[in-house]
Protein backbone atom coordinates (compact mmCIF):
# COMPACT_ATOMS: atom_id res chain seq x y z
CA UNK A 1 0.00 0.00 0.00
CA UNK A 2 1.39 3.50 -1.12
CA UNK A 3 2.11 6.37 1.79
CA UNK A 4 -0.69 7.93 0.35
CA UNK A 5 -3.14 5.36 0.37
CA UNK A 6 -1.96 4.81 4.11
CA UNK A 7 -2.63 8.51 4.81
CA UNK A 8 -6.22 8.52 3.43
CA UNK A 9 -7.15 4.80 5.34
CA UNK A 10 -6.16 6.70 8.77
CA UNK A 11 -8.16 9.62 7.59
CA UNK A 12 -11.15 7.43 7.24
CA UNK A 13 -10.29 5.97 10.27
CA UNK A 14 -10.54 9.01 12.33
CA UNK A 15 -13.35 10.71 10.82
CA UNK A 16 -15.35 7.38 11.68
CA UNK A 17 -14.32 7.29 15.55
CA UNK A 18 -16.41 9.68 18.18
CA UNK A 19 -14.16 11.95 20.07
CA UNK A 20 -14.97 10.95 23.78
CA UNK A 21 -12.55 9.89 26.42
CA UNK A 22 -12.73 6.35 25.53
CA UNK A 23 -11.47 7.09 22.22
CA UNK A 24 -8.98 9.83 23.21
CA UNK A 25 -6.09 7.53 23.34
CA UNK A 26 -6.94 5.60 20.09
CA UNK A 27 -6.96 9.08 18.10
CA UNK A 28 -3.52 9.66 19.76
CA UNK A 29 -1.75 6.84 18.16
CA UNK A 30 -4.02 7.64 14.61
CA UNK A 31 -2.71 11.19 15.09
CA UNK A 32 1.03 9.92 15.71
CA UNK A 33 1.13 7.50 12.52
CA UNK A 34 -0.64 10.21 10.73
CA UNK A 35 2.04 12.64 11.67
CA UNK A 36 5.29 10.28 10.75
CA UNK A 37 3.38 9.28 7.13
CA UNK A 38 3.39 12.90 6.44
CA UNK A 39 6.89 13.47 7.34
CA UNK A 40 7.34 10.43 4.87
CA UNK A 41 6.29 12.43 2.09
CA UNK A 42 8.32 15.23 2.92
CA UNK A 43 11.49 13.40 3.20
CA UNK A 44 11.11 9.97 1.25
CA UNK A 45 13.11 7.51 2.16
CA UNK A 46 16.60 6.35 0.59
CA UNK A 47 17.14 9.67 -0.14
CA UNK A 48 15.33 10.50 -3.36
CA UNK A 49 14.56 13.98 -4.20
CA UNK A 50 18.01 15.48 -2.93
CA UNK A 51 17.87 14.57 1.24
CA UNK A 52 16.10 16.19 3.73
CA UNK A 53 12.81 18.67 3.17
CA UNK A 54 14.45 21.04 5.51
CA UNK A 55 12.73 25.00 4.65
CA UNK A 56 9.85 23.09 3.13
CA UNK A 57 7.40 22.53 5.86
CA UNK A 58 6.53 25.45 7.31
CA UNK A 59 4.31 26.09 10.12
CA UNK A 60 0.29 26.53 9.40
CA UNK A 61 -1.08 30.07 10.48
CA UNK A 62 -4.11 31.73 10.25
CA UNK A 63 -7.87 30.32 9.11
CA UNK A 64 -6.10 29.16 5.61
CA UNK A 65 -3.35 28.48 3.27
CA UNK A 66 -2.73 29.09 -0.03
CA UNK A 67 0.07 27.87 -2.24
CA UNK A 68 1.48 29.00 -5.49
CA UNK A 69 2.63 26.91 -7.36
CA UNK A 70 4.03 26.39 -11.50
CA UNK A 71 6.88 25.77 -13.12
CA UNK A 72 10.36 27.83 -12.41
CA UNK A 73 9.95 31.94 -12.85
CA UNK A 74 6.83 32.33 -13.48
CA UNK A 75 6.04 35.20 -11.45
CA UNK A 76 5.09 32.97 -7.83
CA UNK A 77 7.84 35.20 -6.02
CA UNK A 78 6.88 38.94 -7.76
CA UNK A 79 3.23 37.83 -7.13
CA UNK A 80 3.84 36.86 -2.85
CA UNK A 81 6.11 39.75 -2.41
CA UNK A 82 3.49 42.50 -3.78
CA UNK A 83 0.51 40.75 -2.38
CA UNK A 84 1.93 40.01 1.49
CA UNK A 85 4.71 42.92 1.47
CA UNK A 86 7.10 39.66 2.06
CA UNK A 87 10.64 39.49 0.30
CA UNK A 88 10.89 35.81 -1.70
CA UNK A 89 14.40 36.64 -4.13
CA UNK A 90 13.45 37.43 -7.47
CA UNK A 91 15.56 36.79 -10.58
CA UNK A 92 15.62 36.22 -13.87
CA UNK A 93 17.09 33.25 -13.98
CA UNK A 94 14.73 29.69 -13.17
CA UNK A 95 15.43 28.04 -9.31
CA UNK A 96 15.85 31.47 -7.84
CA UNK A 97 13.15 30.10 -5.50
CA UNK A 98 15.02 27.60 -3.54
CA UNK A 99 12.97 26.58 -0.18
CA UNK A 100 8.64 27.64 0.98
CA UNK A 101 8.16 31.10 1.52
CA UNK A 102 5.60 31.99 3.75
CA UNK A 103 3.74 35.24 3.76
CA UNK A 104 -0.02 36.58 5.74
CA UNK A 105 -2.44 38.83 3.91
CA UNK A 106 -5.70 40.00 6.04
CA UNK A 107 -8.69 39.47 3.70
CA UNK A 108 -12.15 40.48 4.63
CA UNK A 109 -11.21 39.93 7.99
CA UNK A 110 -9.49 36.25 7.54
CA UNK A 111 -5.98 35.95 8.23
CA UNK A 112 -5.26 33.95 4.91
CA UNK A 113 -1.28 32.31 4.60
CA UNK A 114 0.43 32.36 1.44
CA UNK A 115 3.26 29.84 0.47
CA UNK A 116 5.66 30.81 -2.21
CA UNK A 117 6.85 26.84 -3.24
CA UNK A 118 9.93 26.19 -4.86
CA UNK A 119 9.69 25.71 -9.11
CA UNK A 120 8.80 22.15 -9.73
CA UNK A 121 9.90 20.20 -13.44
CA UNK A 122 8.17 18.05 -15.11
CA UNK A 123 8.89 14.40 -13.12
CA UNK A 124 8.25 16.20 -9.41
CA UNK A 125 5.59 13.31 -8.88
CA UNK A 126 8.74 10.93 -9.22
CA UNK A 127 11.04 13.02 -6.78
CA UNK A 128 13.04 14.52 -9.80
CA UNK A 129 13.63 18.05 -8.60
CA UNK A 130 12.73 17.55 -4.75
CA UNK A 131 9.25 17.84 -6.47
CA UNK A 132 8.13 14.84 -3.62
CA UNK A 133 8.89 17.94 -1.12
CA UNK A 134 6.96 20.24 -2.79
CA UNK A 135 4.02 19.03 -3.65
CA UNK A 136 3.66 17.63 -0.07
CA UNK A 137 3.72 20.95 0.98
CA UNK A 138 1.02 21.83 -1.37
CA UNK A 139 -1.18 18.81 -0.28
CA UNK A 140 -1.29 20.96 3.03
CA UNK A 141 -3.06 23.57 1.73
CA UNK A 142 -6.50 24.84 1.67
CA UNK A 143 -6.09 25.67 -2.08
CA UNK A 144 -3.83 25.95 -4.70
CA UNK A 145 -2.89 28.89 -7.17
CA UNK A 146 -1.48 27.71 -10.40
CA UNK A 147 0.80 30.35 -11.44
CA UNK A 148 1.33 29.80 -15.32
CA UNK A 149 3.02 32.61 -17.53
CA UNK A 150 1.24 33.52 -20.29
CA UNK A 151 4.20 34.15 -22.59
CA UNK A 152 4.25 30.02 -22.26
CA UNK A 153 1.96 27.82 -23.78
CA UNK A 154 -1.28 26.57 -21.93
CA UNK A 155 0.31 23.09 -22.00
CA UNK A 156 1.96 24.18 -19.13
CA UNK A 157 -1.18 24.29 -17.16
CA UNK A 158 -1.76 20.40 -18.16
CA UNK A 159 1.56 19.42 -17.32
CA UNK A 160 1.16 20.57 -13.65
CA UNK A 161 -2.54 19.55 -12.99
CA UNK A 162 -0.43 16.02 -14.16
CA UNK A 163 1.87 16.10 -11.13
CA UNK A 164 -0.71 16.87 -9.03
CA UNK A 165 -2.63 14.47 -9.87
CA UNK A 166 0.49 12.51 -9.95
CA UNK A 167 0.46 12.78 -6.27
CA UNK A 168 -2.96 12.52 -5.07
CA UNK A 169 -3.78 16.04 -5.52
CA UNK A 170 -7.34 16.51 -7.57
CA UNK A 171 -8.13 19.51 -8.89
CA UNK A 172 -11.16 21.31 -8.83
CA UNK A 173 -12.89 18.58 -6.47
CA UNK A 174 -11.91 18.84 -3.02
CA UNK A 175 -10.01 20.84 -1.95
CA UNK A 176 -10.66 23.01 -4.97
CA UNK A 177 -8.00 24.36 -7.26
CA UNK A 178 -7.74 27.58 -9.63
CA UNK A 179 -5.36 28.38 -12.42
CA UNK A 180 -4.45 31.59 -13.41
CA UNK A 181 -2.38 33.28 -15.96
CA UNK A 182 0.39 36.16 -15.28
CA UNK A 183 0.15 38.72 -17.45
CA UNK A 184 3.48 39.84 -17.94
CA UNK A 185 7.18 38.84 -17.73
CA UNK A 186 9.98 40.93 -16.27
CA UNK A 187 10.19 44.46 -17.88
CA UNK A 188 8.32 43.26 -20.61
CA UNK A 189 6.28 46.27 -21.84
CA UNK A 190 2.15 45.69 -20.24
CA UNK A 191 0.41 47.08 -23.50
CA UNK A 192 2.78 45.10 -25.53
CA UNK A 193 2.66 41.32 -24.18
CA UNK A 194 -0.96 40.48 -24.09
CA UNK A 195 -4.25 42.09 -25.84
CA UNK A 196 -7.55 42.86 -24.78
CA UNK A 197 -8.81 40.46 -27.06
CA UNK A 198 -6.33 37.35 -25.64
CA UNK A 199 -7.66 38.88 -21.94
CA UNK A 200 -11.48 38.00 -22.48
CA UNK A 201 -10.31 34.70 -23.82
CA UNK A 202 -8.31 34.04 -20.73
CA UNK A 203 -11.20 35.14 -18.60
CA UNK A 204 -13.15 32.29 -20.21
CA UNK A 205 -10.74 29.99 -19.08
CA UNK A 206 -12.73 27.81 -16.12
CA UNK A 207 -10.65 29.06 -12.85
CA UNK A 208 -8.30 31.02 -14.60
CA UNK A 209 -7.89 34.96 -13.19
CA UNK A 210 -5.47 37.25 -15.75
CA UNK A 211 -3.23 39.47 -13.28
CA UNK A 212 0.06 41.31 -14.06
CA UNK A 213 2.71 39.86 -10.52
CA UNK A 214 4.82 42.72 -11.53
CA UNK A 215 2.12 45.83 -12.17
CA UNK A 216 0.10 44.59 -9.37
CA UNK A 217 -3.01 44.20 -11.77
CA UNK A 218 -6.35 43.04 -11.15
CA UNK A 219 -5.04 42.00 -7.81
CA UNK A 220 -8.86 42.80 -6.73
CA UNK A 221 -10.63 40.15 -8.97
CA UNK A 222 -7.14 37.26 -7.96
CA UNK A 223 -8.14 37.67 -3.94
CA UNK A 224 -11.69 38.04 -4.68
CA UNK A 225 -12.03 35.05 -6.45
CA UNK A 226 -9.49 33.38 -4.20
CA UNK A 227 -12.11 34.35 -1.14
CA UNK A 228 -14.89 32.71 -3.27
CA UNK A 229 -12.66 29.44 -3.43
CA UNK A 230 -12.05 29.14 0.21
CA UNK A 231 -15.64 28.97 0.93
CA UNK A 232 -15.23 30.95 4.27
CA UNK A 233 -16.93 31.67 6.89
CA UNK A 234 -17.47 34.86 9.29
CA UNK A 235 -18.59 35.05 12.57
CA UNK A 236 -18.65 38.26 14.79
CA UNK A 237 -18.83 37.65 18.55
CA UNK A 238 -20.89 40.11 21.28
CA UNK A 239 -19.80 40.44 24.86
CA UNK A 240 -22.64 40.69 26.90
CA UNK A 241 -23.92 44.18 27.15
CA UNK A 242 -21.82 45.44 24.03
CA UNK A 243 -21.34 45.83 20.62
CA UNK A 244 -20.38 43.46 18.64
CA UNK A 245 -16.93 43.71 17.53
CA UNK A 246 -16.80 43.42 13.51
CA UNK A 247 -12.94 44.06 13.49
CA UNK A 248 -11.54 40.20 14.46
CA UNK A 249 -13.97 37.78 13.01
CA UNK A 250 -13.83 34.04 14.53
CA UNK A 251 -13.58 32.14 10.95
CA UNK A 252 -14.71 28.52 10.19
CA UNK A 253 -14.53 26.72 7.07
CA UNK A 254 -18.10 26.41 5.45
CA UNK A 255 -19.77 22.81 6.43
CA UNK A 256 -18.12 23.29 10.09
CA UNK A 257 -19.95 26.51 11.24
CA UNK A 258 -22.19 25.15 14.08
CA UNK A 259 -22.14 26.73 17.57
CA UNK A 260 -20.42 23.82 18.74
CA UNK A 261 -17.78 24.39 16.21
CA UNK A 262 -17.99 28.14 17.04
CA UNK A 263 -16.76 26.84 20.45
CA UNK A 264 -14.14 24.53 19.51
CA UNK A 265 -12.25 26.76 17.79
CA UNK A 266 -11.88 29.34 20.41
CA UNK A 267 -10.98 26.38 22.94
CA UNK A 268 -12.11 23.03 23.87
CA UNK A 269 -13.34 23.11 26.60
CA UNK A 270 -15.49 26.08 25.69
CA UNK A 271 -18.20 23.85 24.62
CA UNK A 272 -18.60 22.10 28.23
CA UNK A 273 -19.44 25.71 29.62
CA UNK A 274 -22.06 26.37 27.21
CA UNK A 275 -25.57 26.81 28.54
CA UNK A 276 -26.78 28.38 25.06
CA UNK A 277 -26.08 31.21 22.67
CA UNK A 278 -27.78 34.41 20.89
CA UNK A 279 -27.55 34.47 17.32
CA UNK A 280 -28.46 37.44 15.03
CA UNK A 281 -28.02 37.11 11.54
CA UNK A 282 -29.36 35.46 8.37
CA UNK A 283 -28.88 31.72 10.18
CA UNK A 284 -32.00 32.74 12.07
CA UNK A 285 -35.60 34.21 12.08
CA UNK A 286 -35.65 36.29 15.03
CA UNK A 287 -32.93 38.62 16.25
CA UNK A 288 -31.84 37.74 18.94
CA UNK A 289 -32.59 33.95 18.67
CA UNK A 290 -31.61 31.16 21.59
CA UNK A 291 -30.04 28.47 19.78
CA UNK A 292 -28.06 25.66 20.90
CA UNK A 293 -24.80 23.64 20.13
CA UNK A 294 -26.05 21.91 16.80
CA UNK A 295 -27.29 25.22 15.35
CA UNK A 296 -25.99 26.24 11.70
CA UNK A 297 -24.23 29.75 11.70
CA UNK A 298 -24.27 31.50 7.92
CA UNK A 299 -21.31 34.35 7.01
CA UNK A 300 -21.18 37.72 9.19
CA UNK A 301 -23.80 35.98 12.22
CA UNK A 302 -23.35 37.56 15.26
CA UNK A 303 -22.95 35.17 18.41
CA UNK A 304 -23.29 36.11 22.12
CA UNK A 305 -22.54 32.72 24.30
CA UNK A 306 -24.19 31.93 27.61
CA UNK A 307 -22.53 29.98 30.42
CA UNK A 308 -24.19 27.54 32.39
């Protein structure tokens, strides 16, 4: 059985078993093979793929991660650097990119993590390139930016979908993926590299967004439709007896947005405490409305939680 294959029977395996005490020790060793499988991928064994995935894994922030990821300069360093104000070396030269680069953009109140990944080569699925490294790195993310020059043929955009796939990664299902197209190269001239006319074609492109990395253009429609893809939720809390405050946002990933969820994610024992919880917002029909642990929050709710 492949590493991967192993990975997705222990996933099964743990979104199967109840979380209770009598469990709690079971999900511990899940957790712990779970953990050195991963590493696996990171670092195959025997060596392949150039030794150790040291500066590859890099610690998970925030309420998501996004990765960029395509073929050697392409634009995935100009592109992080102008969108988190975080310096990834940029050259003209390919491999400039050498280990992950993390950066943290604030988007509609999210706190969203972006990951600059090394160029991978055709072969990555195979460990040519320390592509194994890579694309485990990608696997780890929430979703994935296919950063394609469009100077290059759209071939290219196959040819990476392929080592994704390659390695377990499918796009467009689940986790979803998006492809876009940079609209310029190096000090290549905007109004001279790409048309109007070859834009609306692009734009017809399924999951495709046109930008310029360099000219910081249509940066707007890239995080827009990168908010869209995340499918995130927003939910603004109220201390008893004040306003709610709409500048930190407690953020859940849609499908996980009970109350009970709510809860979890501020700390787990929160949900022990709870007696009940005020809701206003478009989850409900009355504002206020008492709800309990299993109720459904929608995007920009308000919550107010009651002790027992």
């Amino acid at each position: 059985m492949s590493v991967l294959a192993k990975i997705a029977e222990i996933e099964n395996e743990m979104a199967r078993t109840q979380k209770n005490k009598a469990t709690a020790h079971h999900l511990g060793l899940l957790k712990a093979r779970l953990a050195k499988l991963r590493r696996e991928l990171i670092t195959p064994k025997g060596g392949s793929g150039g030794g150790p995935g040291e500066g590859f894994d890099v610690a998970k922030t925030g309420d998501a991660r996004v990765g960029f990821v395509g073929f050697p300069s392409v634009g995935k360093s100009t592109l992080l650097s102008n969108l988190a104000g975080v310096y990834s070396e940029v050259a003209a030269y390919e491999f400039t990119t050498l280990t992950t680069v993390p950066g943290v953009i604030r988007y509609k109140g999210a706190k969203i993590q972006l990951l600059d990944l090394p160029g991978i080569i055709e072969g990555a699925k195979d460990g040519k390139g320390r592509g194994r490294q890579v694309i485990a790195v990608a696997r780890t993310c929430n979703l994935i930016l296919i950063v394609l020059d469009v100077l290059k043929p759209l071939l290219h955009k196959k040819l990476i979908e392929h080592e994704l796939e390659g390695f377990g990664i499918r796009l467009n299902k689940q986790p979803p993926n998006i492809g876009y197209k940079k609209k310029d190269k190096g000090g290549i001239n905007f109004t001279a590299t790409i048309s109007i006319e070859e834009l609306d074609v692009i734009y017809k492109v399924p999951h495709c967004v046109p930008i310029s990395a360099h000219h910081r253009w249509n940066f707007d429609d890239l995080l827009e439709r990168m908010w869209d893809y995340l499918q995130l939720v927003r939910i603004y809390t109220k201390p008893k007896g004040q306003l709610p405050d709409y500048t930190s946002p407690v953020v859940l990933p849609d499908g996980r947005t009970s109350v009970e969820d709510f809860c979890l994610k501020i700390h787990k024992n929160l949900i022990k405490e709870l007696k009940y919880a005020l809701v206003w917002g478009s989850s409900v029909k009355h504002n206020p409305q008492k709800v309990g642990k299993d109720h459904v929050m929608e995007d920009e709710d308000v919550i107010q939680l009651v002790k027992k």
